[in-house]
Protein backbone atom coordinates (compact mmCIF):
# COMPACT_ATOMS: atom_id res chain seq x y z
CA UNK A 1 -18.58 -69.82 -21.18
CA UNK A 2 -19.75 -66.36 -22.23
CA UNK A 3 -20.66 -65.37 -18.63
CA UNK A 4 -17.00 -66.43 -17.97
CA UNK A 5 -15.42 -64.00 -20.55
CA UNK A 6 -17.85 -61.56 -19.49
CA UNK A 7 -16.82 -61.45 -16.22
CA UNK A 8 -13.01 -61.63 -16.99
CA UNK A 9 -13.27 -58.73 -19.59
CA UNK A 10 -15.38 -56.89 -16.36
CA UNK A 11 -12.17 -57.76 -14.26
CA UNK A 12 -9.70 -56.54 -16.23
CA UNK A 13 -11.77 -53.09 -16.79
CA UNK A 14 -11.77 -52.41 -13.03
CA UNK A 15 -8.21 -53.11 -12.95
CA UNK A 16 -7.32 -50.46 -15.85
CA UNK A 17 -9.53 -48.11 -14.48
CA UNK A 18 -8.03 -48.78 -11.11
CA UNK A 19 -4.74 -47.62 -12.23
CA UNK A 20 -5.82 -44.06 -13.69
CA UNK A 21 -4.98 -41.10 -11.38
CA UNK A 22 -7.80 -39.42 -13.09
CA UNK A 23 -11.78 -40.04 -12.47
CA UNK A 24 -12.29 -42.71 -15.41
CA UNK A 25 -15.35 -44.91 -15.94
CA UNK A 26 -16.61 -46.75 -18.23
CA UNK A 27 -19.53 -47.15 -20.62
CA UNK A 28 -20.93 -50.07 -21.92
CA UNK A 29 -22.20 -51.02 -25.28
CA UNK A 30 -25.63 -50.96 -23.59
CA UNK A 31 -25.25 -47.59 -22.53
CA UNK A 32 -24.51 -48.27 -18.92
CA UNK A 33 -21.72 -47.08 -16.45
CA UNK A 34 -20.32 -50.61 -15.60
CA UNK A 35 -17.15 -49.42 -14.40
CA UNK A 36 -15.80 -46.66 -12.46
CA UNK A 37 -12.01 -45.82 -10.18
CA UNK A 38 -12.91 -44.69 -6.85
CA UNK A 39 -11.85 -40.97 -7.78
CA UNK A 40 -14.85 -41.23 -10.52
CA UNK A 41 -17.12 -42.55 -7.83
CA UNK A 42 -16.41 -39.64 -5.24
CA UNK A 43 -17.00 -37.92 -7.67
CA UNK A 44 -19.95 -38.99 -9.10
CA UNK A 45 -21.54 -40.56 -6.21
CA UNK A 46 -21.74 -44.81 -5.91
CA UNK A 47 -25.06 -44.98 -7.30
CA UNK A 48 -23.56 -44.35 -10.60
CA UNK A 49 -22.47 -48.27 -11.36
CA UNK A 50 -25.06 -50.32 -13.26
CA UNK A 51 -27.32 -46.66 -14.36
CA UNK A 52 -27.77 -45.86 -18.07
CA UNK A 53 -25.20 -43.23 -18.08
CA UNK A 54 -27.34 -40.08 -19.11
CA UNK A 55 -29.11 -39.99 -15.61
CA UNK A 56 -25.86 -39.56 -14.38
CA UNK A 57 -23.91 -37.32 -16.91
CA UNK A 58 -26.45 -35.11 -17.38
CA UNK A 59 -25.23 -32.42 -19.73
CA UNK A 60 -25.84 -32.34 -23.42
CA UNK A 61 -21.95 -31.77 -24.58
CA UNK A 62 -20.75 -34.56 -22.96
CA UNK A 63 -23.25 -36.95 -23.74
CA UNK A 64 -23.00 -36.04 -27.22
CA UNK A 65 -19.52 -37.23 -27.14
CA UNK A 66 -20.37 -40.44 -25.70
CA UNK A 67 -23.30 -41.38 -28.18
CA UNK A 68 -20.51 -40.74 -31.34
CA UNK A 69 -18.53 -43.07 -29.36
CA UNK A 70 -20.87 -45.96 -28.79
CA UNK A 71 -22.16 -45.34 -32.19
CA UNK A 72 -19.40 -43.89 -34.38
CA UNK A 73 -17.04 -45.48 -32.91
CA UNK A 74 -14.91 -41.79 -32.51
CA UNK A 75 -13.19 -40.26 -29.97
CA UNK A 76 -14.50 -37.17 -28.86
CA UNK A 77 -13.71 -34.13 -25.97
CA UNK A 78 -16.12 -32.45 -23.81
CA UNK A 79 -17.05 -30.16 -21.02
CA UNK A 80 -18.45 -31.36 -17.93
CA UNK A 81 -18.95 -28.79 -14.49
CA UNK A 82 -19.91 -30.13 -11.43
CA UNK A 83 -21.82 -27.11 -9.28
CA UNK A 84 -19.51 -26.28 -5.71
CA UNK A 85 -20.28 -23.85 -3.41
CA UNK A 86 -17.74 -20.94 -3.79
CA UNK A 87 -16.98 -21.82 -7.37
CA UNK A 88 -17.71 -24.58 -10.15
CA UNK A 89 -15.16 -27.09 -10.98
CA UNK A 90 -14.65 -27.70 -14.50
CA UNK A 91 -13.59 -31.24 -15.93
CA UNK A 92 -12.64 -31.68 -19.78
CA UNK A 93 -13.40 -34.55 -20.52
CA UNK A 94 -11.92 -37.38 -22.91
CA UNK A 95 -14.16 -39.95 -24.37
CA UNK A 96 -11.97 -42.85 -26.12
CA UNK A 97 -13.75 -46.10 -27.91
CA UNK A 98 -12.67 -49.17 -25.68
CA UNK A 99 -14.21 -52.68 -26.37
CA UNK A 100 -17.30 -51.05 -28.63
CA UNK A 101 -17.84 -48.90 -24.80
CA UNK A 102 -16.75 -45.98 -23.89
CA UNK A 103 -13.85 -45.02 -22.02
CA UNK A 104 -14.26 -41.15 -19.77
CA UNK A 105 -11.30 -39.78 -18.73
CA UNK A 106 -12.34 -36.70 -15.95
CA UNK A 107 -9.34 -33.94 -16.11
CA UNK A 108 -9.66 -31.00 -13.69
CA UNK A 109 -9.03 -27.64 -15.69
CA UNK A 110 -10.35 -25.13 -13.29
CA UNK A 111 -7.10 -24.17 -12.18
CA UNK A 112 -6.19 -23.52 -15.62
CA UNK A 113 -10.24 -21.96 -16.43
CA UNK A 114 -9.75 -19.28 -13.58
CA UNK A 115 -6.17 -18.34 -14.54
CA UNK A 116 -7.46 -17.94 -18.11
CA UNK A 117 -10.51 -15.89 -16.07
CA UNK A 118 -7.95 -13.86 -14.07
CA UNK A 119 -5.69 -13.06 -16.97
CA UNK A 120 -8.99 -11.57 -19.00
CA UNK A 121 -9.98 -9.65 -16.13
CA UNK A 122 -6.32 -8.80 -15.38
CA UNK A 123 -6.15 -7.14 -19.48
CA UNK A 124 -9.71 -5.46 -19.13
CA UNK A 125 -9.25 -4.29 -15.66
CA UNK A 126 -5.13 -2.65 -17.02
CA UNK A 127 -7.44 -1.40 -19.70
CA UNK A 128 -10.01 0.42 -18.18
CA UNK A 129 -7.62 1.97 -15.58
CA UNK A 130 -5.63 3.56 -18.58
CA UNK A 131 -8.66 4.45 -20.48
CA UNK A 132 -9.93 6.72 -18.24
CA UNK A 133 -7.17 9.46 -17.74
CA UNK A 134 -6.05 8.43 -21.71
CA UNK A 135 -9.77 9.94 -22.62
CA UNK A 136 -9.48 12.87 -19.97
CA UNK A 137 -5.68 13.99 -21.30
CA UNK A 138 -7.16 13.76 -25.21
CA UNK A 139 -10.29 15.71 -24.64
CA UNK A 140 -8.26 18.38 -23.06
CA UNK A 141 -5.73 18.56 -25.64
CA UNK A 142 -8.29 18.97 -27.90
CA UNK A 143 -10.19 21.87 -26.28
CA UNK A 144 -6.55 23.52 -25.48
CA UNK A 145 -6.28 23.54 -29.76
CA UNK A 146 -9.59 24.55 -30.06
CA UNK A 147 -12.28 26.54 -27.85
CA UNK A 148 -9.41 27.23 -25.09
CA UNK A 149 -6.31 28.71 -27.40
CA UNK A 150 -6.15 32.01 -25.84
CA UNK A 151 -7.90 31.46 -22.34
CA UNK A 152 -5.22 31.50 -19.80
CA UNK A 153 -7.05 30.63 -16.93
CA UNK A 154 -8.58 27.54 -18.51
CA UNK A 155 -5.38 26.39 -19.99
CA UNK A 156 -3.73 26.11 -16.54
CA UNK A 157 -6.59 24.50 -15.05
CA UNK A 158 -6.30 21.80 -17.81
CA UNK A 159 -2.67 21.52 -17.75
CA UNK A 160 -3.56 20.88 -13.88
CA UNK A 161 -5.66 18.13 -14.25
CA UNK A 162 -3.76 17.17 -17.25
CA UNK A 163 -0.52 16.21 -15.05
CA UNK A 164 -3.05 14.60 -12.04
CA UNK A 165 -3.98 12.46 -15.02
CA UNK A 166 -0.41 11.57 -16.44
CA UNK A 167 0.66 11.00 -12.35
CA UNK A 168 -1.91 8.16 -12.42
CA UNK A 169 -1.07 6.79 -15.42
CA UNK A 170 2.73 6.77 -14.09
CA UNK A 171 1.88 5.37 -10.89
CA UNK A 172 -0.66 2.52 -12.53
CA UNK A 173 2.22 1.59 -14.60
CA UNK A 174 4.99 1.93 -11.42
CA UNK A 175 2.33 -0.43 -9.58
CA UNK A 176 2.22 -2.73 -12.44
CA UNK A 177 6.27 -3.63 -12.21
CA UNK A 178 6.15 -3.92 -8.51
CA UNK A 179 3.61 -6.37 -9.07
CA UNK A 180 5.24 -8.32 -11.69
CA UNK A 181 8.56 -8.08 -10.29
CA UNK A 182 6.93 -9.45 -7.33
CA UNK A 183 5.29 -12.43 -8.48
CA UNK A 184 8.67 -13.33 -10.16
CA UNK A 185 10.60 -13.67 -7.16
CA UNK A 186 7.99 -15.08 -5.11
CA UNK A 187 9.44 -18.42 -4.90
CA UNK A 188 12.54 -17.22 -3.75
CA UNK A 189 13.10 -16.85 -0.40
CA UNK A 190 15.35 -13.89 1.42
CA UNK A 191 18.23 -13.94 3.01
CA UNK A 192 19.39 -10.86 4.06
CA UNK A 193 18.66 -9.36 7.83
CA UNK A 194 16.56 -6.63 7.65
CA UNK A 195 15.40 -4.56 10.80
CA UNK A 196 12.40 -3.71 10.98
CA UNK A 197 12.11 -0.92 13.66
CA UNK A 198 14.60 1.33 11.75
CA UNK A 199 12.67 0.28 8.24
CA UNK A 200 9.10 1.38 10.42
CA UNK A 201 10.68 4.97 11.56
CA UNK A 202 12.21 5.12 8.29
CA UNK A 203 8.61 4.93 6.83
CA UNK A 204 6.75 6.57 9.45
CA UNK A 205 8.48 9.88 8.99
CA UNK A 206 8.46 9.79 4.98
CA UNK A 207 5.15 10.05 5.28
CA UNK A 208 4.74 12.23 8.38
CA UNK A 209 3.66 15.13 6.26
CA UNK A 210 1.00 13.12 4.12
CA UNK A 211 -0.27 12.44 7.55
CA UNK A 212 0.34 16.30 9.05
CA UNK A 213 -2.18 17.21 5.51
CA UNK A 214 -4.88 14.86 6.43
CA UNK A 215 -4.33 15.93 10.39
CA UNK A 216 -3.63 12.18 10.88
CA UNK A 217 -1.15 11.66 14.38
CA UNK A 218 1.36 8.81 13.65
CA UNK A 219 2.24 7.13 16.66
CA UNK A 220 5.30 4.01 16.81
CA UNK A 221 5.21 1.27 19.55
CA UNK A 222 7.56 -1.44 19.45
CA UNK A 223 9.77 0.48 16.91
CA UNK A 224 12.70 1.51 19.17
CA UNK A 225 14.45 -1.48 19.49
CA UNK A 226 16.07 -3.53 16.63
CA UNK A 227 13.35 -6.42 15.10
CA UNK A 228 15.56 -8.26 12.67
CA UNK A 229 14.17 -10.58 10.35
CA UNK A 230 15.42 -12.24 7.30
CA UNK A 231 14.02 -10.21 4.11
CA UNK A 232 14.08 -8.18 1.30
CA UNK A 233 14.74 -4.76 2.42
CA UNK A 234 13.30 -2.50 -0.54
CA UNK A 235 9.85 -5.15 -0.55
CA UNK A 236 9.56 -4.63 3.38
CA UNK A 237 9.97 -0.76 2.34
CA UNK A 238 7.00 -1.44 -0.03
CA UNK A 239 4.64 -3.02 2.52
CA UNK A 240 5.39 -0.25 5.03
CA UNK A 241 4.78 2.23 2.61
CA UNK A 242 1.45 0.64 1.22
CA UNK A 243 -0.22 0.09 4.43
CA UNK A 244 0.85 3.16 6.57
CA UNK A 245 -0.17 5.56 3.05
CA UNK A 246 -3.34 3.81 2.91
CA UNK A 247 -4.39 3.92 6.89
CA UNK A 248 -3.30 7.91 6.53
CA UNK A 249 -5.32 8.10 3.26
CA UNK A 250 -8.42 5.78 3.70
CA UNK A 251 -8.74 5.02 7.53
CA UNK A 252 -8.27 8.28 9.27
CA UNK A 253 -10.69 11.11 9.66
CA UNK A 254 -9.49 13.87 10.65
CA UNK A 255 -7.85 14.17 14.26
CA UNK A 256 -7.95 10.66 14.38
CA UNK A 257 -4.40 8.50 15.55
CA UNK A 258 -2.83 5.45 13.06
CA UNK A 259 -0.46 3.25 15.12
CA UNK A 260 2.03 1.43 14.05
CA UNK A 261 2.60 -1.12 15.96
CA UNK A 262 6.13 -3.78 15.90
CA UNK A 263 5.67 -7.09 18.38
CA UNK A 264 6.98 -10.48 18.73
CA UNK A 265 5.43 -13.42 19.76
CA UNK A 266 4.93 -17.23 19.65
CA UNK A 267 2.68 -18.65 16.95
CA UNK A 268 1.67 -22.12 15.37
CA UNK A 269 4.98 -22.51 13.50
CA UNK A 270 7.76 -20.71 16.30
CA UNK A 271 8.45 -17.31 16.93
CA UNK A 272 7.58 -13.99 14.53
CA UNK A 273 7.30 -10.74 14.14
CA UNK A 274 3.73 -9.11 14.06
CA UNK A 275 3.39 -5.91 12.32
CA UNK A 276 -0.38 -3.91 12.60
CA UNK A 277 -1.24 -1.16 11.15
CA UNK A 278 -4.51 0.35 13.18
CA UNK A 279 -6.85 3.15 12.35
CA UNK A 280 -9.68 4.97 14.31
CA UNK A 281 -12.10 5.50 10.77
CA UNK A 282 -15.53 3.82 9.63
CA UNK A 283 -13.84 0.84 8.86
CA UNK A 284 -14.93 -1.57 5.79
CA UNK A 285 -17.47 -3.98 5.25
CA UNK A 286 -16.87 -7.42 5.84
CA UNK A 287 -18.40 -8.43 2.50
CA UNK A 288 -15.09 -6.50 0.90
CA UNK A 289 -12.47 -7.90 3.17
CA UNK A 290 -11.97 -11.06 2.03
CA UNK A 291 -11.39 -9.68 -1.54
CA UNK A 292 -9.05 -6.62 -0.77
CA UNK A 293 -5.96 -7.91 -1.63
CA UNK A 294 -7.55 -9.19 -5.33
CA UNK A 295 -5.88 -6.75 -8.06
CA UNK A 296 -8.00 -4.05 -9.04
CA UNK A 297 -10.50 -4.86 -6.12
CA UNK A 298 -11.94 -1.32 -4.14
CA UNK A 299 -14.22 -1.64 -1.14
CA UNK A 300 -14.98 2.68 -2.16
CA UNK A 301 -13.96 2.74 -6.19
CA UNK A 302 -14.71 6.35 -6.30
CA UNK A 303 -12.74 7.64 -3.30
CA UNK A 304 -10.10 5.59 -4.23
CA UNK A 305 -9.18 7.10 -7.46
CA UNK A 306 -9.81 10.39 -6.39
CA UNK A 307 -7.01 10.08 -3.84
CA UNK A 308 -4.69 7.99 -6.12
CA UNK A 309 -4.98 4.83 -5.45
CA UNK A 310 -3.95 2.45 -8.31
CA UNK A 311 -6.23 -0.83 -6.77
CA UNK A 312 -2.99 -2.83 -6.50
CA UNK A 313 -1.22 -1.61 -3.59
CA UNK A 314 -2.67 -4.61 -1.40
CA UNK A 315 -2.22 -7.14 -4.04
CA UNK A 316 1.51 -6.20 -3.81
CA UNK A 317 1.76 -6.45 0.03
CA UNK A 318 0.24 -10.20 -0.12
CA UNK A 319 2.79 -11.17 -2.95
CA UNK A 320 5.63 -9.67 -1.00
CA UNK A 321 4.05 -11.36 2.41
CA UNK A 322 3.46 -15.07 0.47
CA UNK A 323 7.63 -14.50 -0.79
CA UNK A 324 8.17 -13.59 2.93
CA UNK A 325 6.47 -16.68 3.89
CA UNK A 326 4.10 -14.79 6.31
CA UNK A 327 0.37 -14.18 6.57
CA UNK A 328 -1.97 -11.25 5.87
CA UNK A 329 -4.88 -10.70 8.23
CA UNK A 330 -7.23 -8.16 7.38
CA UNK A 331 -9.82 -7.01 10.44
CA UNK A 332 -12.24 -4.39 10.00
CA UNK A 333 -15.70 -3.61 12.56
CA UNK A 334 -17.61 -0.53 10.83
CA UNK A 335 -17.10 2.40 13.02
CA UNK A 336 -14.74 1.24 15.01
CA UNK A 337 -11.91 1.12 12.47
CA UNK A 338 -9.50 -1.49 10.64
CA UNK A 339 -6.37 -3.58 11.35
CA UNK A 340 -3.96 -4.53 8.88
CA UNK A 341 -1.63 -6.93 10.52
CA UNK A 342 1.39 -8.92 8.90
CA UNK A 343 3.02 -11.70 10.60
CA UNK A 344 6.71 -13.09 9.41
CA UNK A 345 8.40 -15.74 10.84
CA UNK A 346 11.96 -15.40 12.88
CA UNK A 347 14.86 -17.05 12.46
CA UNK A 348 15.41 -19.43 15.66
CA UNK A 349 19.09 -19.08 15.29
């Protein structure tokens, strides 16, 4: 008779666990895993049914929480990571007193973990941007009231590097509301008709004479016919502007050519629009290309700065690309240059 209601109470476990959309399993009062979904088994691994459950849950927290459970009879939370190969994945997990057992719920939070992660980083990184030239502008306000009162020549070096500091400031902070203006309306898709070709010239000779400086040639293909596409004009302005500047400022020696290049053709999902930016320089390492467009993120952090850059212009361009509904594609050989190519879809009407 007892074998009976064993084996009914057994059945109806497997059917409540069954019915979860989370990993659940369950712990009997012996201290074994006699029930577990099939999302709590891929996770787990098969083997787990009918093992005491601390050769399978291995980590202190959460078996902590399940020993006040079968013993206490108390709820408890815990924190369970299962290794991966890129990154961890982080379950929190909630163990609930069921039939003097104990009842594991498995809830994935490392979405949630690596926003938290990203939004730190985000603050530190905002931080230690503005804390640089904040330090520089103070120390030279101090030795312009002190030491440097009446030197003329050092006060208008200062004030020099005073105003390079307060223009990178400005521009972190300009950088800063693209970005988050961005990310706001990337969900929305546009409308308007936007050509591309005049947008490219447009772009090209606005920052002809950066190029002229760094005796950089700028040369169009593909630019002299109309390339309509459905978009936001001022964030295809934006994208121009970010990766043209940065193949004049970071990707061309001297003498060397950047072209611009405007084509259409067929790809997985119809027709679009492919727009490269190639330069002739050393090119980057592939260990930093897959992490260029992260915010804050410089393959040369030194060079960088001292030419300006902010560390978000690519983050911006792959916000603007994702709203756009097109792809990024980053290709780089070292020594023979990089490609910066953006692909957005047309309009079959």
């Amino acid at each position: 008779m007892q074998k009976g209601a064993d084996a009914t109470m057994q059945a109806d476990i497997n059917a409540l666990l069954a019915g979860i959309p989370l990993p659940v399993l369950f712990v009997d009062p012996d201290a074994r895993i006699s029930a577990a979904n099939d999302k709590a088994l891929a996770l787990l691994g098969t083997a787990t049914l009918g093992r005491h459950h601390g050769l399978t849950l291995r980590q202190p927290e959460l078996l902590q929480a399940i020993g006040q459970a079968l013993e206490a009879q108390q709820g408890a939370r815990a924190r369970f990571v299962v290794p991966g190969v890129s990154q961890d994945t982080v379950f929190e997990v909630t163990v609930t007193p069921l039939w003097k057992g104990a009842l594991c719920a498995f809830e994935d939070r490392s979405a949630l973990e690596q926003m938290d992660r990203m939004r730190r980083d985000f603050v530190a990184n905002v931080s230690h941007e503005l804390r640089t030239p904040l330090t520089s502008l103070l120390g030279f306000i101090e030795t312009l009231r002190g030491p440097a009162r009446n030197d003329v020549s050092a006060r208008e070096r200062f004030l020099g590097i005073m105003a390079s500091e307060a223009e990178r400031m400005n521009r972190l902070v300009r950088d800063l509301l693209h970005l988050s203006r961005v990310e706001a309306e990337e969900r929305v898709r546009p409308s308007d008709l936007v050509d591309m070709a005049a947008l490219t010239r447009a772009a090209a000779s606005s920052l002809r004479p950066l190029a002229d400086q760094g005796k950089v040639t700028l040369r169009l293909q593909g630019a002299d016919q109309p390339q309509m596409i459905r978009a936001d004009n001022d964030q295809m302005v934006q994208v121009l502007n970010n990766l043209i500047e940065n193949g004049i400022k970071y990707g061309s020696p001297p003498g060397s050519e950047l072209l611009i290049t405007l084509a259409q053709e067929s790809g997985p999902r119809g027709p679009q629009l492919r727009l490269t930016v190639a330069d002739q320089g050393e090119g980057i390492e592939e260990v930093h290309l897959p992490r260029l467009t992260e915010r804050f993120y410089r393959a040369d952090g030194h060079r960088s700065r001292e030419k300006g850059g902010t560390g978000l212009g690519l983050a911006i361009v792959k916000h603007i690309v994702n709203r756009h509904r097109g792809r990024l594609i980053i290709e780089s050989t070292r020594g023979k240059g990089s490609q910066f190519s953006v692909l957005f879809p047309l309009d079959k009407a």
